[in-house]
C-alpha atoms as a PDB file:
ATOM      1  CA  UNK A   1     160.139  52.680  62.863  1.00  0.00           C
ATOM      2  CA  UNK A   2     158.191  52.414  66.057  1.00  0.00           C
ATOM      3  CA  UNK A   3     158.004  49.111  67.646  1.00  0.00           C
ATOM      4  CA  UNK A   4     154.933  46.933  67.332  1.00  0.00           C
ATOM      5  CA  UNK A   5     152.340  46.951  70.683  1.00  0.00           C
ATOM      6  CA  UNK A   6     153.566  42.756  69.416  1.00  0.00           C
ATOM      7  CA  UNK A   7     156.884  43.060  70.895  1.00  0.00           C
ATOM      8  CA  UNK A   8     157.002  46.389  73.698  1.00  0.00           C
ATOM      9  CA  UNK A   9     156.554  44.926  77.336  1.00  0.00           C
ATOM     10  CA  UNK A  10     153.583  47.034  78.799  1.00  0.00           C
ATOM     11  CA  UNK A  11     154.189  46.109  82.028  1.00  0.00           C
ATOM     12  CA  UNK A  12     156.869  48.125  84.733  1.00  0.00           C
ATOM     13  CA  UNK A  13     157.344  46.916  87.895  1.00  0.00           C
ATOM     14  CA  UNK A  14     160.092  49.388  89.973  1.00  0.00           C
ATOM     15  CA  UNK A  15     161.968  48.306  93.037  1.00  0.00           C
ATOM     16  CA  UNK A  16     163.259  50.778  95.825  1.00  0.00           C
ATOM     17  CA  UNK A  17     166.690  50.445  97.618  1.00  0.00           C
ATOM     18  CA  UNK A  18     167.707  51.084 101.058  1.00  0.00           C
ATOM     19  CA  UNK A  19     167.513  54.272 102.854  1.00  0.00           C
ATOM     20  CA  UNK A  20     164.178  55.136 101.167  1.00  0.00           C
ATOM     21  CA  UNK A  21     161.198  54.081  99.700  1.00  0.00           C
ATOM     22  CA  UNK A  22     158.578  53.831  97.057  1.00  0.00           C
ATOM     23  CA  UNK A  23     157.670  57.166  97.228  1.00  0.00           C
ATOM     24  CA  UNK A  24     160.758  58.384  95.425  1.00  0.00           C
ATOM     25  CA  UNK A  25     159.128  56.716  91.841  1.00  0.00           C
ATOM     26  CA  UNK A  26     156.810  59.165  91.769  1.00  0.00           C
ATOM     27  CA  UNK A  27     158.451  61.521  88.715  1.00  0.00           C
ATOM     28  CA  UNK A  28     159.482  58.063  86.757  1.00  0.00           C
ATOM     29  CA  UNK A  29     156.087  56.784  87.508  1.00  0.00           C
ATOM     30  CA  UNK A  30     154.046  59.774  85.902  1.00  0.00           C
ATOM     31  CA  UNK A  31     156.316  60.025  82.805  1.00  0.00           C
ATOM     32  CA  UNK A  32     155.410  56.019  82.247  1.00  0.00           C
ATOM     33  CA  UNK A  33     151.773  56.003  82.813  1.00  0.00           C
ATOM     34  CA  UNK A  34     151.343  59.195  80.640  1.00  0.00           C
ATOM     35  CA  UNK A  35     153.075  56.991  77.914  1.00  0.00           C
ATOM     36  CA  UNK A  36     150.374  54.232  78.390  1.00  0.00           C
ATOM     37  CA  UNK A  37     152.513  51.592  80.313  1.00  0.00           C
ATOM     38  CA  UNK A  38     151.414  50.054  83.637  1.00  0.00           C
ATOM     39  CA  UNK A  39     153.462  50.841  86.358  1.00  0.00           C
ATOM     40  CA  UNK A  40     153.549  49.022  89.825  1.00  0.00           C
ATOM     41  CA  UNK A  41     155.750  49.981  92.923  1.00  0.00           C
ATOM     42  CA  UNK A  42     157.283  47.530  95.292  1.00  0.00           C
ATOM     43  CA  UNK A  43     157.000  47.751  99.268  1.00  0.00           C
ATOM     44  CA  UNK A  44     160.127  46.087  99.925  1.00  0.00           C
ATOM     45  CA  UNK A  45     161.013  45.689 103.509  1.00  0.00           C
ATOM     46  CA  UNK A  46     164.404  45.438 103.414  1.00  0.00           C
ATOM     47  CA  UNK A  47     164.476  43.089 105.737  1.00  0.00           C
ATOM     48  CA  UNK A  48     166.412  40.597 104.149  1.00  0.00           C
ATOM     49  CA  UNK A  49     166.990  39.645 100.225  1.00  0.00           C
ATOM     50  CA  UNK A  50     164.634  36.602 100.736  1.00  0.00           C
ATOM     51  CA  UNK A  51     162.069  38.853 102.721  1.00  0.00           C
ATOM     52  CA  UNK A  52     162.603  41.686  99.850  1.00  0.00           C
ATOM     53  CA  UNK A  53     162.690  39.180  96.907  1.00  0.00           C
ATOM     54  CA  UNK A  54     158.866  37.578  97.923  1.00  0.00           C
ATOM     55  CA  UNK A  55     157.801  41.231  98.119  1.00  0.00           C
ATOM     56  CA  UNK A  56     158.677  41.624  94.597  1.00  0.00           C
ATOM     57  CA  UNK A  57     157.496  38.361  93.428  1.00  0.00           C
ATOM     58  CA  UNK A  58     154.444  39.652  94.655  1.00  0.00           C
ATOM     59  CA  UNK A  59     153.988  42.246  92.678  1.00  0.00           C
ATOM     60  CA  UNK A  60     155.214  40.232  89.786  1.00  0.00           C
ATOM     61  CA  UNK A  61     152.725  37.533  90.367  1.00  0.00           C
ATOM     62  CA  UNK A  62     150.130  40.159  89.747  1.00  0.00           C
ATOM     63  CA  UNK A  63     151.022  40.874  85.971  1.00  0.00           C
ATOM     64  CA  UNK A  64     149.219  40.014  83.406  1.00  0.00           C
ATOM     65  CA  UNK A  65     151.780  39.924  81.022  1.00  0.00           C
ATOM     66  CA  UNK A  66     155.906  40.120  80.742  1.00  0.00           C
ATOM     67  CA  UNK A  67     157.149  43.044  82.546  1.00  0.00           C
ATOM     68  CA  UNK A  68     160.247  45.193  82.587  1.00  0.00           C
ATOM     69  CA  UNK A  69     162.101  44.320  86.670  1.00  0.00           C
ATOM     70  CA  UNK A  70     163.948  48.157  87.620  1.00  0.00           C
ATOM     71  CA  UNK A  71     165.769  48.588  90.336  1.00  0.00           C
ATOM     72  CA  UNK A  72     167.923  51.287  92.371  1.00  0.00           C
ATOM     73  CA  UNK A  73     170.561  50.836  94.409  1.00  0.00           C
ATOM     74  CA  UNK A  74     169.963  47.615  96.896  1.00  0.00           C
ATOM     75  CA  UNK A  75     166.994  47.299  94.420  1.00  0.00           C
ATOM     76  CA  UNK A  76     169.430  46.268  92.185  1.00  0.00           C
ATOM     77  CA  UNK A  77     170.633  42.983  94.389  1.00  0.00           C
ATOM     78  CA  UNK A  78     166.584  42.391  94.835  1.00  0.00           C
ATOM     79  CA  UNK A  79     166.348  42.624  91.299  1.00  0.00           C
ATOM     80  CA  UNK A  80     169.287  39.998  90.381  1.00  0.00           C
ATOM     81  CA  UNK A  81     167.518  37.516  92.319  1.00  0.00           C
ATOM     82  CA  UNK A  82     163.718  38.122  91.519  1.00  0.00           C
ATOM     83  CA  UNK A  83     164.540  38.699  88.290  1.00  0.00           C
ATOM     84  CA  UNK A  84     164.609  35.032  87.162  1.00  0.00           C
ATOM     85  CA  UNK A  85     160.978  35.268  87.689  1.00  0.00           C
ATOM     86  CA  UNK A  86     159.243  33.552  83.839  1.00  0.00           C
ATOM     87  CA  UNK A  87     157.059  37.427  84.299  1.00  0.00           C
ATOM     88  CA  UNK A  88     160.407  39.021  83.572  1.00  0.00           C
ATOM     89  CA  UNK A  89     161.381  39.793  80.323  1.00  0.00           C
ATOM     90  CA  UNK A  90     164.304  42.641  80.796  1.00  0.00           C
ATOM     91  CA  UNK A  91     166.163  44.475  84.010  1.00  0.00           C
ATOM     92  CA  UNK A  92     167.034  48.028  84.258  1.00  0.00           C
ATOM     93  CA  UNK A  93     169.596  48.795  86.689  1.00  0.00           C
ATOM     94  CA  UNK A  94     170.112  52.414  88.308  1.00  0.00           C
ATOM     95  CA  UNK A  95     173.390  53.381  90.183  1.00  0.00           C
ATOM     96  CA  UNK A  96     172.409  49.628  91.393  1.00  0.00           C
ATOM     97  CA  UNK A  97     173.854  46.618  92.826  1.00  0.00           C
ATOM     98  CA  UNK A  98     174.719  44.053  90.285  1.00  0.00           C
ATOM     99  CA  UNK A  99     176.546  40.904  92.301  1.00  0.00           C
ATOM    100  CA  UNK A 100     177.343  38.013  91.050  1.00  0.00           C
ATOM    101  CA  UNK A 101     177.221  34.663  92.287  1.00  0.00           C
ATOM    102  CA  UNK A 102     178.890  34.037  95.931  1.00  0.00           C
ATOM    103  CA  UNK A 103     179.453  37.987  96.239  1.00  0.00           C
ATOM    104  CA  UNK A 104     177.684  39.741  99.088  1.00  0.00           C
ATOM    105  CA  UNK A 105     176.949  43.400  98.938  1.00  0.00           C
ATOM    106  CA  UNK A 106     179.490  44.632 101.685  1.00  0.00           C
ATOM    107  CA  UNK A 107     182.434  42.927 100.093  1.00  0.00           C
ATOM    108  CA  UNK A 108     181.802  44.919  96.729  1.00  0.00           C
ATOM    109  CA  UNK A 109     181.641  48.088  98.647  1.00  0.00           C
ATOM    110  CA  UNK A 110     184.901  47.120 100.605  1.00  0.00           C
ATOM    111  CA  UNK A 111     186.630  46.213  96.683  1.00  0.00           C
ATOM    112  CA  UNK A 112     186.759  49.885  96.483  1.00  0.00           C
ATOM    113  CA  UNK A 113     188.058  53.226  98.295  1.00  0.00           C
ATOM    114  CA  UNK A 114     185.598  54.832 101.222  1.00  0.00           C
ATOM    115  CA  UNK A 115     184.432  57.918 100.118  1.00  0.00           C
ATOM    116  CA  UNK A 116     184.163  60.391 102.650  1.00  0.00           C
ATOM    117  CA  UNK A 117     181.130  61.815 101.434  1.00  0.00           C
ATOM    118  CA  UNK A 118     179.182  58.287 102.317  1.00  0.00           C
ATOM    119  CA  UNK A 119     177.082  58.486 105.411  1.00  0.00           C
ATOM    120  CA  UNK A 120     176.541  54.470 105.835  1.00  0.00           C
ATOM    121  CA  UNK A 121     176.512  53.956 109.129  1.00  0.00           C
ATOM    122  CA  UNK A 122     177.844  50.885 111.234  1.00  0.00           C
ATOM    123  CA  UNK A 123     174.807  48.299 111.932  1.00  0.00           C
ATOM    124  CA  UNK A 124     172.878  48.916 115.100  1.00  0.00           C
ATOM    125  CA  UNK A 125     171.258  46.329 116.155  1.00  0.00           C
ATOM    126  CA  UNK A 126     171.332  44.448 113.130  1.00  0.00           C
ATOM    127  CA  UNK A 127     169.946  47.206 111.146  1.00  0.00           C
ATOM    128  CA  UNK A 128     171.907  50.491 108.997  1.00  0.00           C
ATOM    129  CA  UNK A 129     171.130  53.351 108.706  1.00  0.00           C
ATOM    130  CA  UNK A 130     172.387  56.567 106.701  1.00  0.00           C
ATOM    131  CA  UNK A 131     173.579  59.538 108.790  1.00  0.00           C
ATOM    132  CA  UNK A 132     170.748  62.073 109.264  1.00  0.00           C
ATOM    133  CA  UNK A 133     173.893  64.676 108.587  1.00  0.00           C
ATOM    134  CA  UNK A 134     175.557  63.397 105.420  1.00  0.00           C
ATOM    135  CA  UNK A 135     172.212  62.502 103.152  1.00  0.00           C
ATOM    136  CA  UNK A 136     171.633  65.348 101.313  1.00  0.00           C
ATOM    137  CA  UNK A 137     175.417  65.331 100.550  1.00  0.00           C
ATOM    138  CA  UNK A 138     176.297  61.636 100.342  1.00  0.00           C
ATOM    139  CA  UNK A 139     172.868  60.649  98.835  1.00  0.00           C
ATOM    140  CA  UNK A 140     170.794  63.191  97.790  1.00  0.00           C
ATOM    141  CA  UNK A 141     173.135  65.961  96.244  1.00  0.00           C
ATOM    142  CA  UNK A 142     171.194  67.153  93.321  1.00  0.00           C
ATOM    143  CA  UNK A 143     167.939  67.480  95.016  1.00  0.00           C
ATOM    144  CA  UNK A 144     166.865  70.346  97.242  1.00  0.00           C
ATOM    145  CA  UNK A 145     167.941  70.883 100.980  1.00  0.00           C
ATOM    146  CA  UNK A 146     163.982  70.344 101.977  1.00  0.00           C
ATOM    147  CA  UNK A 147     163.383  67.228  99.668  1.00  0.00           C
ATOM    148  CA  UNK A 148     166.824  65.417 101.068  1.00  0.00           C
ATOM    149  CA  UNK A 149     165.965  65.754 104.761  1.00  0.00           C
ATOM    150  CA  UNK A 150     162.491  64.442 104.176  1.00  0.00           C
ATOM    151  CA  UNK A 151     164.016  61.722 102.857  1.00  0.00           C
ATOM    152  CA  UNK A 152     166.511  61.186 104.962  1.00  0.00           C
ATOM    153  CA  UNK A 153     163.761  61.402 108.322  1.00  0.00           C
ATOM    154  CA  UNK A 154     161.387  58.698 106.557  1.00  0.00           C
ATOM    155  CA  UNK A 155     164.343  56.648 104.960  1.00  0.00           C
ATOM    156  CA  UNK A 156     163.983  53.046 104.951  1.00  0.00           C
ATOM    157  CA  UNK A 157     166.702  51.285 107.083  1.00  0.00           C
ATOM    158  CA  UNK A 158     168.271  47.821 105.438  1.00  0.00           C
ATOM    159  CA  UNK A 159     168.922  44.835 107.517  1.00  0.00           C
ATOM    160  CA  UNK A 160     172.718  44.173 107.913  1.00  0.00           C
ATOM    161  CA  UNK A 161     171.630  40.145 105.800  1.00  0.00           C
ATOM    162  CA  UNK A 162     171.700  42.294 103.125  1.00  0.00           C
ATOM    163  CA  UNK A 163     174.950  43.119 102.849  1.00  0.00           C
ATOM    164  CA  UNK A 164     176.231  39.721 103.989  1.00  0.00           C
ATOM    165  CA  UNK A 165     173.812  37.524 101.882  1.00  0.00           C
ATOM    166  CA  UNK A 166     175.757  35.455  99.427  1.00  0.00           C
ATOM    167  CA  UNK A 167     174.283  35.652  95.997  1.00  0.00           C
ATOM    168  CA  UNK A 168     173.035  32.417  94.097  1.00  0.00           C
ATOM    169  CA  UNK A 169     170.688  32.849  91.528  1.00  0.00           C
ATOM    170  CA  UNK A 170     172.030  35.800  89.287  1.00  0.00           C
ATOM    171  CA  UNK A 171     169.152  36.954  86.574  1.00  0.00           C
ATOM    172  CA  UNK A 172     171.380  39.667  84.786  1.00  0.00           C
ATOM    173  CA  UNK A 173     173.111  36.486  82.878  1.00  0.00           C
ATOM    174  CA  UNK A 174     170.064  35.170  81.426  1.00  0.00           C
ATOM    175  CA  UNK A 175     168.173  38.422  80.802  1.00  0.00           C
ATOM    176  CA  UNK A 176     168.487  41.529  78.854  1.00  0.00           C
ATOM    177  CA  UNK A 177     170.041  44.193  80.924  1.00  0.00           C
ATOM    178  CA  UNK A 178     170.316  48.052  80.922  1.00  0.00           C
ATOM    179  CA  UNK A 179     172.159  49.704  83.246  1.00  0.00           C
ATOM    180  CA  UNK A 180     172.523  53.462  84.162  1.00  0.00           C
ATOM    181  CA  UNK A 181     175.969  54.752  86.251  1.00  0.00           C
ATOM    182  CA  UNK A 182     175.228  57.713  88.918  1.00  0.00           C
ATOM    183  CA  UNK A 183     178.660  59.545  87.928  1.00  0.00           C
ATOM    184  CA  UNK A 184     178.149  61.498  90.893  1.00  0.00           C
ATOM    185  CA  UNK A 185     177.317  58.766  93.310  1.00  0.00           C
ATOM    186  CA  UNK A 186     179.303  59.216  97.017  1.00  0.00           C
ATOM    187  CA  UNK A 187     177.325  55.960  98.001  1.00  0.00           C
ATOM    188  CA  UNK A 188     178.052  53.545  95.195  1.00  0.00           C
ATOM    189  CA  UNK A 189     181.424  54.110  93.838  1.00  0.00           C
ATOM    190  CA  UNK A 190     181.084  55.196  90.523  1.00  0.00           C
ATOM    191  CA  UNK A 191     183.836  52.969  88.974  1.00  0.00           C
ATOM    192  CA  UNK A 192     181.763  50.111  90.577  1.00  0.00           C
ATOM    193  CA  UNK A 193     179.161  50.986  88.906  1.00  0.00           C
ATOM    194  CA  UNK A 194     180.633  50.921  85.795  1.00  0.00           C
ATOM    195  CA  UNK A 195     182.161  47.569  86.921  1.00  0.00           C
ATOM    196  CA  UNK A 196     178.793  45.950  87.463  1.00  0.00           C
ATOM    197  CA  UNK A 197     177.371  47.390  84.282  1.00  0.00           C
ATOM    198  CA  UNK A 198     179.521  46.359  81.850  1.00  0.00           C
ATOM    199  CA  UNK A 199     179.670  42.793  83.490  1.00  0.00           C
ATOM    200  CA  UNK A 200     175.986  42.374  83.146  1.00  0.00           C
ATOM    201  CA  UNK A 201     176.927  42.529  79.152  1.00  0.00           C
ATOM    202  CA  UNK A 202     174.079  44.853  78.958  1.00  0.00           C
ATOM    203  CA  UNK A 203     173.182  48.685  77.396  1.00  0.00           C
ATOM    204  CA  UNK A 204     175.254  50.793  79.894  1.00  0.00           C
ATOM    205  CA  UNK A 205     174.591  54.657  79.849  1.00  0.00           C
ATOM    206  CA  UNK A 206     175.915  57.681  82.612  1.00  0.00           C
ATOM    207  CA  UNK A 207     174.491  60.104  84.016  1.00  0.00           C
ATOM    208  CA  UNK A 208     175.633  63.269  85.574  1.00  0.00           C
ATOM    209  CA  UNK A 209     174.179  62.986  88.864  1.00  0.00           C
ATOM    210  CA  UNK A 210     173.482  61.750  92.471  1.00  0.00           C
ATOM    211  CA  UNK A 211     172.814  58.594  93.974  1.00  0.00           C
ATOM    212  CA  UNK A 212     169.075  59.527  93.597  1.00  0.00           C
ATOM    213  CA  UNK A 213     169.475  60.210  89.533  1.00  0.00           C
ATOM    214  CA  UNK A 214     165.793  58.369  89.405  1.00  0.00           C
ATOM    215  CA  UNK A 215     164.500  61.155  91.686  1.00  0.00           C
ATOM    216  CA  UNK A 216     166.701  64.193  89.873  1.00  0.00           C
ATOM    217  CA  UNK A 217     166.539  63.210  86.488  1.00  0.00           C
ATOM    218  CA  UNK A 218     163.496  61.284  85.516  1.00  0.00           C
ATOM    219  CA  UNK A 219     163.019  61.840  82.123  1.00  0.00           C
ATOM    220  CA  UNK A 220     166.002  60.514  80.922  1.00  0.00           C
ATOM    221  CA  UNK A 221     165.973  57.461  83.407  1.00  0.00           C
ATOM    222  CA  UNK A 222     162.206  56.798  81.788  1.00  0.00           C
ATOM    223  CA  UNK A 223     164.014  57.036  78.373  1.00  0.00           C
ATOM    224  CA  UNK A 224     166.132  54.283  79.535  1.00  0.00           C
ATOM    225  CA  UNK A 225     163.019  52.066  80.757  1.00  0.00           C
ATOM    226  CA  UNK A 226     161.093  52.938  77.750  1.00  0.00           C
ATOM    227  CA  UNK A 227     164.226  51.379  75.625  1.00  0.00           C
ATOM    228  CA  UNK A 228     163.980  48.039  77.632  1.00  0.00           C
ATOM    229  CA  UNK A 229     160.194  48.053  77.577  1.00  0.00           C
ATOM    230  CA  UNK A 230     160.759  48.076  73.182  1.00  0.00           C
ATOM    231  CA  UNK A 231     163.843  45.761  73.524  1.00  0.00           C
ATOM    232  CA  UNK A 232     163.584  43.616  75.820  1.00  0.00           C
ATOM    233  CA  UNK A 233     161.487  40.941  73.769  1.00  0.00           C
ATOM    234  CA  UNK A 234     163.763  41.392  70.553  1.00  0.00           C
ATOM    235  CA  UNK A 235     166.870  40.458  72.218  1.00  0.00           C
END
């Protein structure tokens, strides 16, 4: 039985992480609005979580209804703090942060082994970046050789706050949560992934793929924000 126009959230704002920007939607963004939902991108800085968190707020503020919060990779820490917003009714998180409270980004990485593959560089002057020479690898592996180093020359670099900021308000425990795991992810550890997901006591799903699985495999990360968008207000 389809769900009733009553109870589907028409509204889908999507966050970006570090190391690129809102471009990247683009795919996810066509497959939505073709299915009649309305679709807004966030220019997050990444500056900061408070910085990136009033960027999303204001594109939440501009809603005109309850909205489904997505967000990739560092999106997902934005995401875990904006999401308490009363515009929010459900958060989709993709081969994303999930921390809870009094964790800080870099420690979660540090729980687990480096992978090689990873180009996160050390800060420079308070800022990372990813190496120029590992993206398409570490980030970036299922997309094309041209597409990657676009990417990787117009990426987005992420103030080194964000990986120290301690995490208070935590919107995965009072919201209903999806969550998709990059299995292929060199940037996120997989098995933290799964980690985060299950703790958010949320829908988790996998999917064979890079960091970038919003970029690689859009359809079926739409199918997973079109499942929120129809659950969210049920739940």
């Amino acid at each position: 039985m389809e769900t009733s126009n009553l109870t589907k959230v028409k509204n889908i704002v999507l966050v970006h992480g570090a190391f690129a920007d809102g471009s990247g939607w683009r795919n996810v963004y066509e497959i939505l609005k073709a299915k009649g939902y309305n679709v807004s991108m966030v220019g997050n800085p990444n500056t900061g979580l408070e910085d990136d968190v009033q960027a999303t707020n204001r594109v939440l503020d501009r809603q005109d209804g309850p909205c489904i919060l997505v967000g990739h990779s560092y999106g997902g820490a934005i995401i875990t703090a904006a999401g308490i917003s009363p515009k929010v009714a459900g958060l989709v998180f993709i081969s994303a942060f999930a921390p809870d409270e009094g964790e800080a980004l870099g420690d979660l990485l540090g729980s687990y082994p480096h992978d090689p593959m990873s180009g996160i560089l050390p800060p420079v002057n308070d800022y990372v970046w990813y190496d120029l020479d590992k993206y398409h690898s570490g980030f970036a592996g299922d997309l094309s050789a041209a597409d990657a180093a676009f990417m990787a020359d117009s990426q987005v670099p992420a103030a080194l706050s964000c990986f120290t900021y301690k995490f208070k308000d935590i919107a995965w425990k009072t919201k209903p949560t999806w969550y998709i795991v990059a299995a292929e992810d060199h940037s996120i550890p997989p098995d933290l992934e799964r980690f985060m997901g299950k703790r958010t006591g949320g829908t988790v799903s996998e999917i064979v793929g890079s960091h970038l699985i919003f970029i690689s495999h859009p359809a079926e990360v739409a199918k997973v924000i079109e499942a929120a968008a129809e659950g969210a207000l049920t739940k």
